[in-house]
Protein backbone atom coordinates (compact mmCIF):
# COMPACT_ATOMS: atom_id res chain seq x y z
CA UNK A 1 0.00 0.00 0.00
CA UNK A 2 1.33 3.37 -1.16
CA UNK A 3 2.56 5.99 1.79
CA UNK A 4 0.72 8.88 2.52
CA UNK A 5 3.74 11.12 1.84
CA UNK A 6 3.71 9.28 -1.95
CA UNK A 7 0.34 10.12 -2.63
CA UNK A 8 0.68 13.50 -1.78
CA UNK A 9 3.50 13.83 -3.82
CA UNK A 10 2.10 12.37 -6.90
CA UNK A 11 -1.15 14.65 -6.50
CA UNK A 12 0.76 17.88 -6.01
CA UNK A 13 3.21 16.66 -9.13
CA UNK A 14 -0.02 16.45 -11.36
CA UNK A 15 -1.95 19.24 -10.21
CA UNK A 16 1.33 21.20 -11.08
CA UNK A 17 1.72 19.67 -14.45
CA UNK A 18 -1.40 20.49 -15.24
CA UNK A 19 -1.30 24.29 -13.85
CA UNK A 20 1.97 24.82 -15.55
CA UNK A 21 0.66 24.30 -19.24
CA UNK A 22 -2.04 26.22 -19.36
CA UNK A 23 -2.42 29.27 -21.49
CA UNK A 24 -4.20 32.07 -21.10
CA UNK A 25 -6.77 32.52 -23.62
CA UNK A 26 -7.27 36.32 -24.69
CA UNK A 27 -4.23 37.63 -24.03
CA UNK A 28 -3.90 40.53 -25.99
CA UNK A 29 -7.66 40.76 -27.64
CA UNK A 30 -8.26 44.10 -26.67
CA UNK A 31 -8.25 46.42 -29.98
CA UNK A 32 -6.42 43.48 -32.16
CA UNK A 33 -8.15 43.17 -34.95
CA UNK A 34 -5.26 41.86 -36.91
CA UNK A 35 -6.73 38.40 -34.83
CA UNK A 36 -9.55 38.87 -36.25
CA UNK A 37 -8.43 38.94 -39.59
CA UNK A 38 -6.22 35.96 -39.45
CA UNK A 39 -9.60 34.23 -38.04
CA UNK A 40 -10.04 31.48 -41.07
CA UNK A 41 -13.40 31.64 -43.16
CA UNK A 42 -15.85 29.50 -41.83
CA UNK A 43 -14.84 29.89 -37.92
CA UNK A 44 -18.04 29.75 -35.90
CA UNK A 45 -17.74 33.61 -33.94
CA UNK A 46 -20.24 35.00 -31.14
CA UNK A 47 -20.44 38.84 -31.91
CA UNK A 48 -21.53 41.14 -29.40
CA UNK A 49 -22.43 44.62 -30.69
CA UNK A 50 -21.80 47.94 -29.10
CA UNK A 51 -25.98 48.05 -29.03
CA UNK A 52 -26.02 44.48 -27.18
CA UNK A 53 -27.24 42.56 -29.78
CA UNK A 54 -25.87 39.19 -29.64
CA UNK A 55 -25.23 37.44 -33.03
CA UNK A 56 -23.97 33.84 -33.44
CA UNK A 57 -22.81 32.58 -37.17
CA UNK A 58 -19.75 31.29 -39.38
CA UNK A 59 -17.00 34.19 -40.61
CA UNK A 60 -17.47 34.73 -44.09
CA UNK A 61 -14.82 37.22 -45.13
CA UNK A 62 -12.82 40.34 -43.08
CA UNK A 63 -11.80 43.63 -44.22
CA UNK A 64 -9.57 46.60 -42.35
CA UNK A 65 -12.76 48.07 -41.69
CA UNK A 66 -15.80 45.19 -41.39
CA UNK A 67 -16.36 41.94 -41.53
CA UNK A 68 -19.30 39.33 -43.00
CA UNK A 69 -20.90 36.61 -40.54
CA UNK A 70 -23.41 34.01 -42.00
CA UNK A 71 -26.05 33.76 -39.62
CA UNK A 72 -28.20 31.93 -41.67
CA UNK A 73 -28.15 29.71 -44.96
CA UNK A 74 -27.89 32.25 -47.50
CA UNK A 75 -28.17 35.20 -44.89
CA UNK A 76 -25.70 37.27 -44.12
CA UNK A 77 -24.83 39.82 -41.90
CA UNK A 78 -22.23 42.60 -42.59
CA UNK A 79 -20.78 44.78 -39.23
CA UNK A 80 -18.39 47.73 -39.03
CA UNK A 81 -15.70 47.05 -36.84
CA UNK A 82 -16.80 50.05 -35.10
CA UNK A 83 -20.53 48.64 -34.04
CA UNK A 84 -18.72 45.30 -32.42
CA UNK A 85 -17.82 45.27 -28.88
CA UNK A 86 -16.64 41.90 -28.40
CA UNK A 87 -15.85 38.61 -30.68
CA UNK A 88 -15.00 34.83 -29.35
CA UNK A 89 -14.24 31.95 -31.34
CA UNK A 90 -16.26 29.08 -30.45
CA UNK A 91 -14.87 26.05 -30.86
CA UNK A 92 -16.46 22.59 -29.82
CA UNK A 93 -12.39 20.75 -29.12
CA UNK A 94 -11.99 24.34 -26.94
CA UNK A 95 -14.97 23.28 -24.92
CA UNK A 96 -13.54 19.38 -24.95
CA UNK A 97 -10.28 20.33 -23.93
CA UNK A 98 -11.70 22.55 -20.95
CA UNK A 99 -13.93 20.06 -19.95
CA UNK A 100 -11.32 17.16 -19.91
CA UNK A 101 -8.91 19.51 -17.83
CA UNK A 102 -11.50 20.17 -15.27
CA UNK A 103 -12.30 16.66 -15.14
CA UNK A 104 -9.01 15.85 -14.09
CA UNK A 105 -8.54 18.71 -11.89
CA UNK A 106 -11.88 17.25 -10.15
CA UNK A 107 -10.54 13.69 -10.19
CA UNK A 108 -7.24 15.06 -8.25
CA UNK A 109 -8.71 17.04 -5.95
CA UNK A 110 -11.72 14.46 -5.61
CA UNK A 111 -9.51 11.59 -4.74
CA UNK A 112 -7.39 14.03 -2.08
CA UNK A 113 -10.72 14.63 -0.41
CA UNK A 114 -11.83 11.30 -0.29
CA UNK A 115 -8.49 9.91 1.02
CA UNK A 116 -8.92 12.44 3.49
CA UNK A 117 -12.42 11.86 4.85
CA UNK A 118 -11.51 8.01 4.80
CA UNK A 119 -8.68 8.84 7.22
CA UNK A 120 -10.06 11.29 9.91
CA UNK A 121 -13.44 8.92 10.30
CA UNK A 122 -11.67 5.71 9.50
CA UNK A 123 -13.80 4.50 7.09
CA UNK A 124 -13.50 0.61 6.85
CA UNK A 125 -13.44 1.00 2.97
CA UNK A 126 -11.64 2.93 0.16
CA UNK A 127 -13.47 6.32 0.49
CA UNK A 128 -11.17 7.83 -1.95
CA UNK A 129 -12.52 6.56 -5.32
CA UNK A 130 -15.92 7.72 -4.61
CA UNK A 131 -14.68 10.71 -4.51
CA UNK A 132 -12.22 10.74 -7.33
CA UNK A 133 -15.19 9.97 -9.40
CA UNK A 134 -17.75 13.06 -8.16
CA UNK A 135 -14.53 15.22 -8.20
CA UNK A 136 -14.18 14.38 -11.86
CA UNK A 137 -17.52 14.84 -12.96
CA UNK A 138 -17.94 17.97 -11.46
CA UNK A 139 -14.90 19.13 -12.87
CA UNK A 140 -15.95 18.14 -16.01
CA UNK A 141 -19.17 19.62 -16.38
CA UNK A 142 -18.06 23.58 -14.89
CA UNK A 143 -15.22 23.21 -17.25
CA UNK A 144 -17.71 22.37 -20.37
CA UNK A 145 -19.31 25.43 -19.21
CA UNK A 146 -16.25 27.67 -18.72
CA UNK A 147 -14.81 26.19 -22.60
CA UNK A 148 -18.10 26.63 -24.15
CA UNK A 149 -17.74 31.02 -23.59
CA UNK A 150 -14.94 30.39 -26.07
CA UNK A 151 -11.95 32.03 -26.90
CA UNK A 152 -12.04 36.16 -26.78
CA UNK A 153 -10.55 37.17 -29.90
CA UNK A 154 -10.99 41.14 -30.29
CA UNK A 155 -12.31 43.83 -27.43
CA UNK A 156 -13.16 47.06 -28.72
CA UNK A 157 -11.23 49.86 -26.08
C-alpha cells in the first residue's frame, strides 16, 4: 500500500503539471483586430455589438474596416468594426479540452478529499474513489461550461 507522503506527492506533481501548461486565452484581444483577420473563413464567432445585440454565425470574409458573418443559410450579416464590442471563437475541441482539464482537476482534488475523509473517520473502505469519481464529474461539467464562452478574440477599447 502506497505511503501517505507518496500520494501526496504524486497529487501535487499532477496538479502542477497540469497548472503549468495552461495558457491564457485572450491575451492581448483588446483592440487586435489583426486576430480577427487571421480568423479562417468559416470559424463559428459570437459577436456582441456595441448596441447588445448578440449574433452567433460562421466568418465569411474580413476587411480593415468590417467583416461578413453568415447567420443563416444564404443570410448574411455585414458589421463595421466600429458597431462590435466583443468577438469569441467558439470552438467545440476548446470546450472538450476545458472540460477534460477540469475533469481531471476534479478527479485530483476528488480523490485528495476522499483519502482524506476516509482517514479522519476511518472509514473501513476505500473512500477515496468515490470521490475521485464526483470530483471528476464535477470538474468536467463547470469546465464544459467555462470552454463553451470560447476564446475572446478582439475587445473594442
Amino acid at each position: 500500500m502506497k505511503s501517505l507522503a507518496s500520494r501526496k506527492s504524486f497529487l501535487s506533481q499532477v496538479c502542477l503539471l497540469v497548472l503549468l501548461s495552461q495558457v491564457v486565452p485572450g491575451q492581448g484581444a483588446r483592440n487586435n483586430w489583426e486576430a480577427v483577420q487571421r480568423t479562417k473563413p468559416g470559424s463559428k464567432l459570437e459577436i456582441k455589438t456595441k448596441a447588445g445585440q448578440k449574433l452567433q454565425g460562421r466568418l465569411e470574409s474580413v476587411t480593415a474596416d468590417s467583416l461578413s458573418l453568415a447567420v443563416q443559410k444564404g443570410q448574411n450579416i455585414e458589421l463595421r468594426r466600429e458597431e462590435i464590442a466583443r468577438i469569441r471563437r467558439k470552438s467545440t475541441g476548446q470546450t472538450i479540452g476545458a472540460a477534460a482539464l477540469g475533469g481531471g482537476l476534479g478527479l485530483a482534488g476528488g480523490y485528495g478529499i476522499g483519502y482524506g475523509v476516509g482517514e479522519a473517520t476511518k472509514a473501513d473502505g476505500p473512500t477515496e474513489y468515490g470521490g475521485a469519481i464526483l470530483g471528476a464529474a464535477a470538474g468536467a461539467v463547470a469546465g464544459a461550461l467555462i470552454g463553451s464562452r470560447g476564446q475572446l478574440i478582439y475587445e473594442a477599447p
